[in-house]
PDB file of N, CA and C in Angstrom:
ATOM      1  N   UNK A   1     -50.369 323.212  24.747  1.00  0.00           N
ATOM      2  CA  UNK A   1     -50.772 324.342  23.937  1.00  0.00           C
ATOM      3  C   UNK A   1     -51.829 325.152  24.681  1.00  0.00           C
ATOM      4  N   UNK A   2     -51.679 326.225  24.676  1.00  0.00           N
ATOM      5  CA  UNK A   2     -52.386 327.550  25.050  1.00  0.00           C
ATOM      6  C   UNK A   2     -53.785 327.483  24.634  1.00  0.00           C
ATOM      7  N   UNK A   3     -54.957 328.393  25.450  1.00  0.00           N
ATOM      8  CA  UNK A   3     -56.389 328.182  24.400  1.00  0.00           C
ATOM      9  C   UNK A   3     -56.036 329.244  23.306  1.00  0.00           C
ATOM     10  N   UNK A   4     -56.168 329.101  22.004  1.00  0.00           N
ATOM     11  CA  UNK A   4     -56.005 329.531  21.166  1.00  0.00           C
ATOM     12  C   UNK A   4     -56.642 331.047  21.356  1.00  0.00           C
ATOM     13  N   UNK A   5     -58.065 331.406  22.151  1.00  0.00           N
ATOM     14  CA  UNK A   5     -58.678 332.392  22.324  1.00  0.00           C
ATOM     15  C   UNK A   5     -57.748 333.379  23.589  1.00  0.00           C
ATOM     16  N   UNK A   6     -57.216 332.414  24.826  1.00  0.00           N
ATOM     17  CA  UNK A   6     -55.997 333.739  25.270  1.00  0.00           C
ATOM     18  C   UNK A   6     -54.789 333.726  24.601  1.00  0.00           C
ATOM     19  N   UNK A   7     -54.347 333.556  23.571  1.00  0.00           N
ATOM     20  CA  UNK A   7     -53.161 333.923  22.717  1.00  0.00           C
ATOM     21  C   UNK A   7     -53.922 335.296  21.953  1.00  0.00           C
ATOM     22  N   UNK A   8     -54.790 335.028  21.354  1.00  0.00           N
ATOM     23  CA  UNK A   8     -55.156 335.921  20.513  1.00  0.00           C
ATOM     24  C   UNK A   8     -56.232 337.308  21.175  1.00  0.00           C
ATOM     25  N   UNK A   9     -56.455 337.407  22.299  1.00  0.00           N
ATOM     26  CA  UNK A   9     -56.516 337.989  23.355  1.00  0.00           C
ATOM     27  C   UNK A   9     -55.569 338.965  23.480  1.00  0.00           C
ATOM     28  N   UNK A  10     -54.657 338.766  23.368  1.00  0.00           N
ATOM     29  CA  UNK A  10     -52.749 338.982  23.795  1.00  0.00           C
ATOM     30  C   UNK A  10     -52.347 339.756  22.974  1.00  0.00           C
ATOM     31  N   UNK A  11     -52.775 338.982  21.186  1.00  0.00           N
ATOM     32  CA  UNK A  11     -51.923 339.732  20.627  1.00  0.00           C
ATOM     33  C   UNK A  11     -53.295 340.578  20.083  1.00  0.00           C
ATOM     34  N   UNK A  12     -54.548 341.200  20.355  1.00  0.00           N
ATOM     35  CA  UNK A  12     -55.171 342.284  20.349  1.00  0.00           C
ATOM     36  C   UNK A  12     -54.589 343.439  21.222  1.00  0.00           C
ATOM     37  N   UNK A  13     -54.291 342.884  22.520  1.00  0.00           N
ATOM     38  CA  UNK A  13     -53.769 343.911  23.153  1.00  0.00           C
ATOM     39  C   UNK A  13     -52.448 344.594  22.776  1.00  0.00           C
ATOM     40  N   UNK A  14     -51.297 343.604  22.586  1.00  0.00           N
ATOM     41  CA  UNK A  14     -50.255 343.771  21.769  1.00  0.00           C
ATOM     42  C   UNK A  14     -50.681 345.282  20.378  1.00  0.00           C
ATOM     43  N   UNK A  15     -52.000 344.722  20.111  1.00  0.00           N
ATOM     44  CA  UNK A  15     -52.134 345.811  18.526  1.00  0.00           C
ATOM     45  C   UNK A  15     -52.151 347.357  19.135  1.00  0.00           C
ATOM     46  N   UNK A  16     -53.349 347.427  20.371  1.00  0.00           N
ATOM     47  CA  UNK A  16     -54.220 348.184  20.868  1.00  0.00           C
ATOM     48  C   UNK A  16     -52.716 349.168  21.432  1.00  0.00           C
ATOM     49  N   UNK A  17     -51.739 348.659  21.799  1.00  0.00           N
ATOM     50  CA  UNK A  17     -50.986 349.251  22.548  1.00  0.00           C
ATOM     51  C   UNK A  17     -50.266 350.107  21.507  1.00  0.00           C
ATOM     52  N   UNK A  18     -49.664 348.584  20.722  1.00  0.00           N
ATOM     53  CA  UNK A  18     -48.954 350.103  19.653  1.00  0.00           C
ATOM     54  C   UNK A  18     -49.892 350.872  18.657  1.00  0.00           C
ATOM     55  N   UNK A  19     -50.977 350.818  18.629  1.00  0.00           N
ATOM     56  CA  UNK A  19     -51.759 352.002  18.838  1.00  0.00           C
ATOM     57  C   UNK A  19     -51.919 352.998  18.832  1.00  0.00           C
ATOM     58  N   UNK A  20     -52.175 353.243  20.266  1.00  0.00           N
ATOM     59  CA  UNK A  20     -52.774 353.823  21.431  1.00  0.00           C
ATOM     60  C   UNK A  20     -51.066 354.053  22.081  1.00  0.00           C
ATOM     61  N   UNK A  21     -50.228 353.943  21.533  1.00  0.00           N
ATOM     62  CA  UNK A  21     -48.465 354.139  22.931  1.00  0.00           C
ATOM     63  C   UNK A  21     -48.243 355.872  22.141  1.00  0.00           C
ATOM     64  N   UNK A  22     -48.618 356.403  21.228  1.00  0.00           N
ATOM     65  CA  UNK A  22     -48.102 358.167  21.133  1.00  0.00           C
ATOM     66  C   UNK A  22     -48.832 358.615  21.938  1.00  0.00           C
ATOM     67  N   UNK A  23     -50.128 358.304  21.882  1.00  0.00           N
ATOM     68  CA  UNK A  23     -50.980 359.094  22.574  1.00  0.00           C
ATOM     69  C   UNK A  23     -51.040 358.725  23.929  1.00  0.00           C
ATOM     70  N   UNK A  24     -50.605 357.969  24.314  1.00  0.00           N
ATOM     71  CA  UNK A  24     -51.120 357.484  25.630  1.00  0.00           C
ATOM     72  C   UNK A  24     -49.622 358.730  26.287  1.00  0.00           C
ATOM     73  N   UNK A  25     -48.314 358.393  25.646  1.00  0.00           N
ATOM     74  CA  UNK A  25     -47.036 359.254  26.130  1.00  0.00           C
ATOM     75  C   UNK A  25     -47.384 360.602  26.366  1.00  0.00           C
ATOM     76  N   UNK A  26     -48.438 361.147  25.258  1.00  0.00           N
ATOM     77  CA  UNK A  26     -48.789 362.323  25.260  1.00  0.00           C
ATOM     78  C   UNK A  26     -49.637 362.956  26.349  1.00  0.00           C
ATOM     79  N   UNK A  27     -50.386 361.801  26.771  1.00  0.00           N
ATOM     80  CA  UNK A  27     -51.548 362.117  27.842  1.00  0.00           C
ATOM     81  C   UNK A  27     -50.572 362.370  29.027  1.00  0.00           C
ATOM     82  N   UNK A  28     -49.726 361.122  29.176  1.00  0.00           N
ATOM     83  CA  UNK A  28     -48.504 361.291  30.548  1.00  0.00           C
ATOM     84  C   UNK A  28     -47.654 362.292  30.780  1.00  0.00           C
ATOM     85  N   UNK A  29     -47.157 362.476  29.342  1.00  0.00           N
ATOM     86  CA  UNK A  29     -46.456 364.312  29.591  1.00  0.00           C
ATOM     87  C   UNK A  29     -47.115 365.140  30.175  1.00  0.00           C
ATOM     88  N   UNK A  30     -48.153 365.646  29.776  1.00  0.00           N
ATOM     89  CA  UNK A  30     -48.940 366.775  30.641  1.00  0.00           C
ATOM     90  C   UNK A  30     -49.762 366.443  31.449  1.00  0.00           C
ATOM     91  N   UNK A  31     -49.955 365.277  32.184  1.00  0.00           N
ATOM     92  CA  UNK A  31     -50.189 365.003  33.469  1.00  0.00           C
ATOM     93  C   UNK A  31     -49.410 365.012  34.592  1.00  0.00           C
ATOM     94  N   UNK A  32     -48.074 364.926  33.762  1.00  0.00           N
ATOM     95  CA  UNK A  32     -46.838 365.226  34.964  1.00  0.00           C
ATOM     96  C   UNK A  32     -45.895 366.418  34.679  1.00  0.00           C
ATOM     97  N   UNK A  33     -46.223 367.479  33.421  1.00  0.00           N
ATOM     98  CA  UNK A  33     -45.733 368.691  33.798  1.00  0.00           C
ATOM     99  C   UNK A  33     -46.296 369.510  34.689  1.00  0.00           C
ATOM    100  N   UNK A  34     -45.139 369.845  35.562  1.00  0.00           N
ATOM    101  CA  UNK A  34     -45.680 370.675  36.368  1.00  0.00           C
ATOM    102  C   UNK A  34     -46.114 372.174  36.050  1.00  0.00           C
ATOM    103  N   UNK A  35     -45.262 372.601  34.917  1.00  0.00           N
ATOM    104  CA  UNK A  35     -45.635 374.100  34.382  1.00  0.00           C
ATOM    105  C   UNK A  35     -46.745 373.808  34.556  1.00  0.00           C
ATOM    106  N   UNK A  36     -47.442 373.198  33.351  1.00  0.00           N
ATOM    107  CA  UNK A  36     -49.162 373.262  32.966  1.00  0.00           C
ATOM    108  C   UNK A  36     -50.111 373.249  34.552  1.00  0.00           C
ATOM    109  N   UNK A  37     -51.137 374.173  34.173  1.00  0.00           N
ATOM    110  CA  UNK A  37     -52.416 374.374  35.459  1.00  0.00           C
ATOM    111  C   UNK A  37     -52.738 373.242  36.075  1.00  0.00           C
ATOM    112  N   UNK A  38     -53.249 373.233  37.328  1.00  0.00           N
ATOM    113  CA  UNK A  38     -53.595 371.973  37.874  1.00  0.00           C
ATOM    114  C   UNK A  38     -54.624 371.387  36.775  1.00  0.00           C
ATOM    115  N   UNK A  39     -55.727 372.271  36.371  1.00  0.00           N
ATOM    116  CA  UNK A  39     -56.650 371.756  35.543  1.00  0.00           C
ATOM    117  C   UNK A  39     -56.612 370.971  34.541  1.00  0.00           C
ATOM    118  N   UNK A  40     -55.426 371.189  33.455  1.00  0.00           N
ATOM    119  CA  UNK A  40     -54.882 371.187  32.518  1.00  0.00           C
ATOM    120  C   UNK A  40     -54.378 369.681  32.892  1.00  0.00           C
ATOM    121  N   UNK A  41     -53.813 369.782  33.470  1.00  0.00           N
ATOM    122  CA  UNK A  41     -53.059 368.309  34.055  1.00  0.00           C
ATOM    123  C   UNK A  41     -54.555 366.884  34.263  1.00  0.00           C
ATOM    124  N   UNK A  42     -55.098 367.796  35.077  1.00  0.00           N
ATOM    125  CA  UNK A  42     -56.391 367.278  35.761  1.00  0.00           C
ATOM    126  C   UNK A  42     -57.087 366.339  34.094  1.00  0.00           C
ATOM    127  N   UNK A  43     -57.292 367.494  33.653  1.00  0.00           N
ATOM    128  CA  UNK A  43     -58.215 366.901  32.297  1.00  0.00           C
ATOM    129  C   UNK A  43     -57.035 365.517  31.390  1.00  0.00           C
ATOM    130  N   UNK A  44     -55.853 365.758  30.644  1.00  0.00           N
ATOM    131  CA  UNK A  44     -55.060 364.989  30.701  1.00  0.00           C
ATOM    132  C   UNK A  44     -55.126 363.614  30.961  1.00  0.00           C
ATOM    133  N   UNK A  45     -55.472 363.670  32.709  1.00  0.00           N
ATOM    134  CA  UNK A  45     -55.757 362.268  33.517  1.00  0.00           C
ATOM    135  C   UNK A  45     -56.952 362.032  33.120  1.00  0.00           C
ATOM    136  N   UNK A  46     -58.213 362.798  32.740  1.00  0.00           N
ATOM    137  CA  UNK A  46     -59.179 362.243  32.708  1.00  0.00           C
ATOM    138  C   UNK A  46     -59.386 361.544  30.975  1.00  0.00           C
ATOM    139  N   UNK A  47     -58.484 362.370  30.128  1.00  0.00           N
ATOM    140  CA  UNK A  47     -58.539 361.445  28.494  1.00  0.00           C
ATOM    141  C   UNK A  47     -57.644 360.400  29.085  1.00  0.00           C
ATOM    142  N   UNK A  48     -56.696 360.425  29.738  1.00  0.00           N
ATOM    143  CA  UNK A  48     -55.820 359.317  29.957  1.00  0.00           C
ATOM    144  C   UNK A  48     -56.565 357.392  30.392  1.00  0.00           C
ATOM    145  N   UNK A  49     -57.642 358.397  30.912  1.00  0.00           N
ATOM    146  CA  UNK A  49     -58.744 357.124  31.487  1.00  0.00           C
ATOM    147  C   UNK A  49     -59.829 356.480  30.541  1.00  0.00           C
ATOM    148  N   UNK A  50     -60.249 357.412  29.659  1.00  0.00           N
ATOM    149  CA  UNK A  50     -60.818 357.352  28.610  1.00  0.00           C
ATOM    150  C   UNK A  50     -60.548 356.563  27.794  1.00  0.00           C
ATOM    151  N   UNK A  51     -59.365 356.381  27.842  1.00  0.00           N
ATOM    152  CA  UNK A  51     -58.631 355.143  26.873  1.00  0.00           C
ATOM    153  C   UNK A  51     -59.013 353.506  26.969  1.00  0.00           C
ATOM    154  N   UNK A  52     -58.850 352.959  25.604  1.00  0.00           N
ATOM    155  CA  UNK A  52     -59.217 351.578  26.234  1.00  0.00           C
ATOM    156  C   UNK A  52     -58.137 351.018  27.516  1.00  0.00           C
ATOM    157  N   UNK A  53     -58.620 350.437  27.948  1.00  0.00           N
ATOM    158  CA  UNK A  53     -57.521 349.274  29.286  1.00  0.00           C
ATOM    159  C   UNK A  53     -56.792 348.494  28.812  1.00  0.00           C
ATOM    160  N   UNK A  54     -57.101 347.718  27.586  1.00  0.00           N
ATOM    161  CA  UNK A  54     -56.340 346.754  27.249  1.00  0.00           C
ATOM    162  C   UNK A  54     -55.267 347.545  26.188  1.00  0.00           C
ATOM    163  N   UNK A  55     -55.546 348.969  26.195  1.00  0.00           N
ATOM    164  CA  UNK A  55     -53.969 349.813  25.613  1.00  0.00           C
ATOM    165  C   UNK A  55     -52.955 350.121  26.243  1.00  0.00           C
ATOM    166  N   UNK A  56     -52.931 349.304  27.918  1.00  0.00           N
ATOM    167  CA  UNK A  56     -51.868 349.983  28.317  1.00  0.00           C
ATOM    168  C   UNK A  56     -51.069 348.704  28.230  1.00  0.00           C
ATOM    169  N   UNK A  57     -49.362 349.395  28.444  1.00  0.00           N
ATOM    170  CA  UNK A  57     -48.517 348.033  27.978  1.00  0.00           C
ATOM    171  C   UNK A  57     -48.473 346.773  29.107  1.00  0.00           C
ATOM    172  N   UNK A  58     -48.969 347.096  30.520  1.00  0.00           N
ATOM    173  CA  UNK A  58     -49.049 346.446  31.696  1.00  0.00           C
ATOM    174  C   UNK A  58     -49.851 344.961  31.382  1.00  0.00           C
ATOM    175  N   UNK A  59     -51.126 345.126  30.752  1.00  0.00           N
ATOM    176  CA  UNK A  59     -52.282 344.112  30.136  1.00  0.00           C
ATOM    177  C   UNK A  59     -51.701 343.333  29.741  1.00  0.00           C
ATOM    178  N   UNK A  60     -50.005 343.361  28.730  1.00  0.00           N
ATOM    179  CA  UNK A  60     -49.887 342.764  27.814  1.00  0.00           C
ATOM    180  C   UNK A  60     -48.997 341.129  28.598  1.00  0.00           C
ATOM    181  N   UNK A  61     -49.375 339.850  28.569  1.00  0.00           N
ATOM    182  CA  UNK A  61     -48.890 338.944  28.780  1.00  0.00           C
ATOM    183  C   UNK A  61     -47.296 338.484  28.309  1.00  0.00           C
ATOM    184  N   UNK A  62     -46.526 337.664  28.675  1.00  0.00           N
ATOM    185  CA  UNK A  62     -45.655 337.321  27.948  1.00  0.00           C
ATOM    186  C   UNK A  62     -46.069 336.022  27.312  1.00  0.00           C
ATOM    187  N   UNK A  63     -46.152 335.463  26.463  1.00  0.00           N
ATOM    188  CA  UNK A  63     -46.335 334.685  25.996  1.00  0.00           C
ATOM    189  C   UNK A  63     -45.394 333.714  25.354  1.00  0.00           C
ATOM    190  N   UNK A  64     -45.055 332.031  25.460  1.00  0.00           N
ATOM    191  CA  UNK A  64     -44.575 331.537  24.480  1.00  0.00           C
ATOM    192  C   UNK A  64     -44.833 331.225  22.908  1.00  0.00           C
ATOM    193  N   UNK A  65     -44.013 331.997  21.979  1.00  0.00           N
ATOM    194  CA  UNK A  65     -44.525 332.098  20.444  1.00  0.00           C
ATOM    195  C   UNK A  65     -44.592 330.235  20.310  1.00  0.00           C
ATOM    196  N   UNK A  66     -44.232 329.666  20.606  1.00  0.00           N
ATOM    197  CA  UNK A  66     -44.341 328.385  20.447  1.00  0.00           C
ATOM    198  C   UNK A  66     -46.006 327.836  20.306  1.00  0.00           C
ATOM    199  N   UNK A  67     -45.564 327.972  22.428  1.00  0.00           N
ATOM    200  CA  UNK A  67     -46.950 327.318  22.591  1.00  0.00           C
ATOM    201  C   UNK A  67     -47.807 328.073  22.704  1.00  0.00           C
ATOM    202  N   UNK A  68     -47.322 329.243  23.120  1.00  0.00           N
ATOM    203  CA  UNK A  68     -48.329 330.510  24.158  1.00  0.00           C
ATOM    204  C   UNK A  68     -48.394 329.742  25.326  1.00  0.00           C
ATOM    205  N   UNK A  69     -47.943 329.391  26.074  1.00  0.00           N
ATOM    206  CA  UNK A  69     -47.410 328.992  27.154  1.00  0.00           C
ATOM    207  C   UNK A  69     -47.429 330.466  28.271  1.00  0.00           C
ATOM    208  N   UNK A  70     -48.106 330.503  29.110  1.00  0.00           N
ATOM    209  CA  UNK A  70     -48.055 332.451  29.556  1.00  0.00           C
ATOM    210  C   UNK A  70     -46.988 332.426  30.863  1.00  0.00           C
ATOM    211  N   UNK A  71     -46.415 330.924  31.538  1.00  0.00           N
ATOM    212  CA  UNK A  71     -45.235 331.211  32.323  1.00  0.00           C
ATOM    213  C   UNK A  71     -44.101 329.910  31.955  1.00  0.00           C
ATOM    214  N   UNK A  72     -43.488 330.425  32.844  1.00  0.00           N
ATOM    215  CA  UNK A  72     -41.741 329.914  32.576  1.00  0.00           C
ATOM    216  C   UNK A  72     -41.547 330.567  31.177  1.00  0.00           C
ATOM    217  N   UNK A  73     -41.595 332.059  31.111  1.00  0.00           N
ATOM    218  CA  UNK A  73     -41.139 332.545  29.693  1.00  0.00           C
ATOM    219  C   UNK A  73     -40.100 333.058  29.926  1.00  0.00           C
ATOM    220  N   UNK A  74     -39.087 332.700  29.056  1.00  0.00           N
ATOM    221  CA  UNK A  74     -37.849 333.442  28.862  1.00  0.00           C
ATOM    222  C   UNK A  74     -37.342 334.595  28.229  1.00  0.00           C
ATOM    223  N   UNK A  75     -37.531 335.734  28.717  1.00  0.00           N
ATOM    224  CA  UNK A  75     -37.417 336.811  27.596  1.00  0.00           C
ATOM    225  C   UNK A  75     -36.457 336.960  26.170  1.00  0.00           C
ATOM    226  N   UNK A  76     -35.226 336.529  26.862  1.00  0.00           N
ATOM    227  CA  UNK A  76     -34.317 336.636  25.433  1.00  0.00           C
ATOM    228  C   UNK A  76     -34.656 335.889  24.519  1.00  0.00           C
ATOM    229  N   UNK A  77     -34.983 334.551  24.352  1.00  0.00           N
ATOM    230  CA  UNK A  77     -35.653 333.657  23.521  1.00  0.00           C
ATOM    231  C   UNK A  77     -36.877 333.774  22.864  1.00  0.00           C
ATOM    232  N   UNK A  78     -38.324 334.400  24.152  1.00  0.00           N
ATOM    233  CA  UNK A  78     -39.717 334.460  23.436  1.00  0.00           C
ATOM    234  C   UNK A  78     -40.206 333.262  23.272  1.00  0.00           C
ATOM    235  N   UNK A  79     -39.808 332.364  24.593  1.00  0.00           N
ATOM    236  CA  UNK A  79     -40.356 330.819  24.317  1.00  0.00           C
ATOM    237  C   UNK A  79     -39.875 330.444  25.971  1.00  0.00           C
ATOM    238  N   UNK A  80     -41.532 329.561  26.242  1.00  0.00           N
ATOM    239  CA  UNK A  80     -41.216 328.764  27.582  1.00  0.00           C
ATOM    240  C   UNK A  80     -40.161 327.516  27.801  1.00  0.00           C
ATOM    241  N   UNK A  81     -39.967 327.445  28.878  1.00  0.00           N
ATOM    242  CA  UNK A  81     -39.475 326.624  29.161  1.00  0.00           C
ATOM    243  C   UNK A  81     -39.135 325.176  28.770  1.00  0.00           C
ATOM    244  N   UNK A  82     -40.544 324.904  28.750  1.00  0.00           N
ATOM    245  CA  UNK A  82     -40.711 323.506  28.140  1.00  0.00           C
ATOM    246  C   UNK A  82     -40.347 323.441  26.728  1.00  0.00           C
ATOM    247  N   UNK A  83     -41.150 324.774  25.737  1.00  0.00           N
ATOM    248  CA  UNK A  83     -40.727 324.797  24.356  1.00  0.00           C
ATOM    249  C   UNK A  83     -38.902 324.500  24.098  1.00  0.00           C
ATOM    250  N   UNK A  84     -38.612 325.124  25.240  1.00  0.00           N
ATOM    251  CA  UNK A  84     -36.902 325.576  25.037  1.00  0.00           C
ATOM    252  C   UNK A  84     -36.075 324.055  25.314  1.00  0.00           C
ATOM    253  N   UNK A  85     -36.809 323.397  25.961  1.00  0.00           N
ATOM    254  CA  UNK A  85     -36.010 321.785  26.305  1.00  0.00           C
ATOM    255  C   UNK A  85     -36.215 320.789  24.977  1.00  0.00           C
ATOM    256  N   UNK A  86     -37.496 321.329  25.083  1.00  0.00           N
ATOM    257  CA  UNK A  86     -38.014 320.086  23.412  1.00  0.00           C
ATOM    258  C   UNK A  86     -36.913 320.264  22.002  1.00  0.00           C
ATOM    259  N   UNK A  87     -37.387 321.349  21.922  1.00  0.00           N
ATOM    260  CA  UNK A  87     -35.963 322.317  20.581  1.00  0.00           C
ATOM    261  C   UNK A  87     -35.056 321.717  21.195  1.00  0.00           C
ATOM    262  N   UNK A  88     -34.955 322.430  21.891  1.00  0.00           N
ATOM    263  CA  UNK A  88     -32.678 321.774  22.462  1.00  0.00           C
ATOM    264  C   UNK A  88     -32.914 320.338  22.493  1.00  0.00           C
ATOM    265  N   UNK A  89     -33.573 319.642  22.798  1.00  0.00           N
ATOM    266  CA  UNK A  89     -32.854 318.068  22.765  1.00  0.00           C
ATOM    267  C   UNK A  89     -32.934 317.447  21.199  1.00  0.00           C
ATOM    268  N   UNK A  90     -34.289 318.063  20.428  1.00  0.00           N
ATOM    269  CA  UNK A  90     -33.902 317.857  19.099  1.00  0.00           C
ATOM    270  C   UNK A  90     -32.906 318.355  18.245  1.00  0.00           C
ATOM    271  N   UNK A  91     -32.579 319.560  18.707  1.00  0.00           N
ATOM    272  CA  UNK A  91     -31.113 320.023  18.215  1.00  0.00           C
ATOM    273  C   UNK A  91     -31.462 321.166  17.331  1.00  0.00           C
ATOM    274  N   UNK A  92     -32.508 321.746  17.851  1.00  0.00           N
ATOM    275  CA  UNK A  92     -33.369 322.880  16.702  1.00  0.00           C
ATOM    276  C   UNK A  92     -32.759 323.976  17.137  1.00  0.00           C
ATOM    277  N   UNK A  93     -32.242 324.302  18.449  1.00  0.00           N
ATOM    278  CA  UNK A  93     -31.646 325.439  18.893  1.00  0.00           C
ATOM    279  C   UNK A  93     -30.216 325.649  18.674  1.00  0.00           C
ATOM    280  N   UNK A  94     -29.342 326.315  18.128  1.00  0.00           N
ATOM    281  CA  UNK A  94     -28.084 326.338  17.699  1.00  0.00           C
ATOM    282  C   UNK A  94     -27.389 326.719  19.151  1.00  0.00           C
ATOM    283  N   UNK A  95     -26.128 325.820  19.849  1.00  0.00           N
ATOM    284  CA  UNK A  95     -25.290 326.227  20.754  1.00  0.00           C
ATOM    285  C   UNK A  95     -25.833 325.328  21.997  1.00  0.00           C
ATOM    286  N   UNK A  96     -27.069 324.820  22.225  1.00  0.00           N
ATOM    287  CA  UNK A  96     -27.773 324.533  23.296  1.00  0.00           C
ATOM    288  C   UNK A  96     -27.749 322.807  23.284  1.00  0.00           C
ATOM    289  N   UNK A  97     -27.323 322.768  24.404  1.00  0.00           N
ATOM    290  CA  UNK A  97     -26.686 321.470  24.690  1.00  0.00           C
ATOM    291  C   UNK A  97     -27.551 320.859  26.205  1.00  0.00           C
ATOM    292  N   UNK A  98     -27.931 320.122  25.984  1.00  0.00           N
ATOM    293  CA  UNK A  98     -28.828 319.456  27.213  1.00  0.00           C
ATOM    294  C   UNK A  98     -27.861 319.119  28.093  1.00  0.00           C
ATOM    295  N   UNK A  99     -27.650 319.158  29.538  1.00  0.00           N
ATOM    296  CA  UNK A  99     -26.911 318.798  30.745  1.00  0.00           C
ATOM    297  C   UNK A  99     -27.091 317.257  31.001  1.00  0.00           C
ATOM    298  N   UNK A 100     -26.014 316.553  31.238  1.00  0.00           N
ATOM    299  CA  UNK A 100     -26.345 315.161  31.979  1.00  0.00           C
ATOM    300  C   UNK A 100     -25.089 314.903  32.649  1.00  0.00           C
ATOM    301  N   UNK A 101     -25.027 314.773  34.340  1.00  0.00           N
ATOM    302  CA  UNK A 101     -23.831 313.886  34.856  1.00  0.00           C
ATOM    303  C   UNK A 101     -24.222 312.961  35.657  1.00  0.00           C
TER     304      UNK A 101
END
C-alpha cells in the first residue's frame, strides 16, 4: 500500500486540473495564435505561468485505485500489476485466467 499522503497528493492535483483545464486551454489558444500581437500572445504565457503547477495534467501520477501503487499501472484497468494478479487468482476479475504450463 501506497503512503496514504502521495495518493491524496494525486488526487488534489487530479481536482486542481479539472479546474484549472478551460482556462488553462484558453491561455494556450492565444499563446499559439498567430493572428494575435506578439504582446498579446506574450502576456497569455505570462497568466499561463501564473497558474498553479500542480494544474497542469503532466503532475498528475497514474496511480493504482487499489493500492495506489504509482508503477506497473495498467491503463485500461486503473490497477497495478500486482493488484491485477491478486484479483485474478481469486477470481474477482471476470475472463482473467492465471497462466501455468
Amino acid at each position: 500500500m501506497a503512503k496514504k499522503s502521495a495518493v491524496e497528493k494525486n488526487k488534489r492535483r487530479e481536482r486542481l486540473v479539472a479546474k484549472y483545464a478551460a482556462k488553462r486551454a484558453e491561455l494556450k489558444a492565444k499563446a499559439k495564435d498567430e493572428s494575435l500581437s506578439l504582446e498579446e500572445r506574450f502576456n497569455a504565457r505570462l497568466q499561463l505561468a501564473e497558474l498553479p503547477r500542480n494544474s497542469a495534467p503532466t503532475r498528475v501520477r497514474n496511480r493504482c485505485e487499489v493500492s495506489g501503487r504509482p508503477r506497473g499501472y495498467y491503463r485500461k484497468l486503473k490497477m497495478s500489476r500486482i493488484a491485477l494478479r491478486e484479483l485474478g487468482s481469486l477470481g474477482k476479475i471476470p475472463g482473467l485466467v492465471k497462466s501455468s504450463w
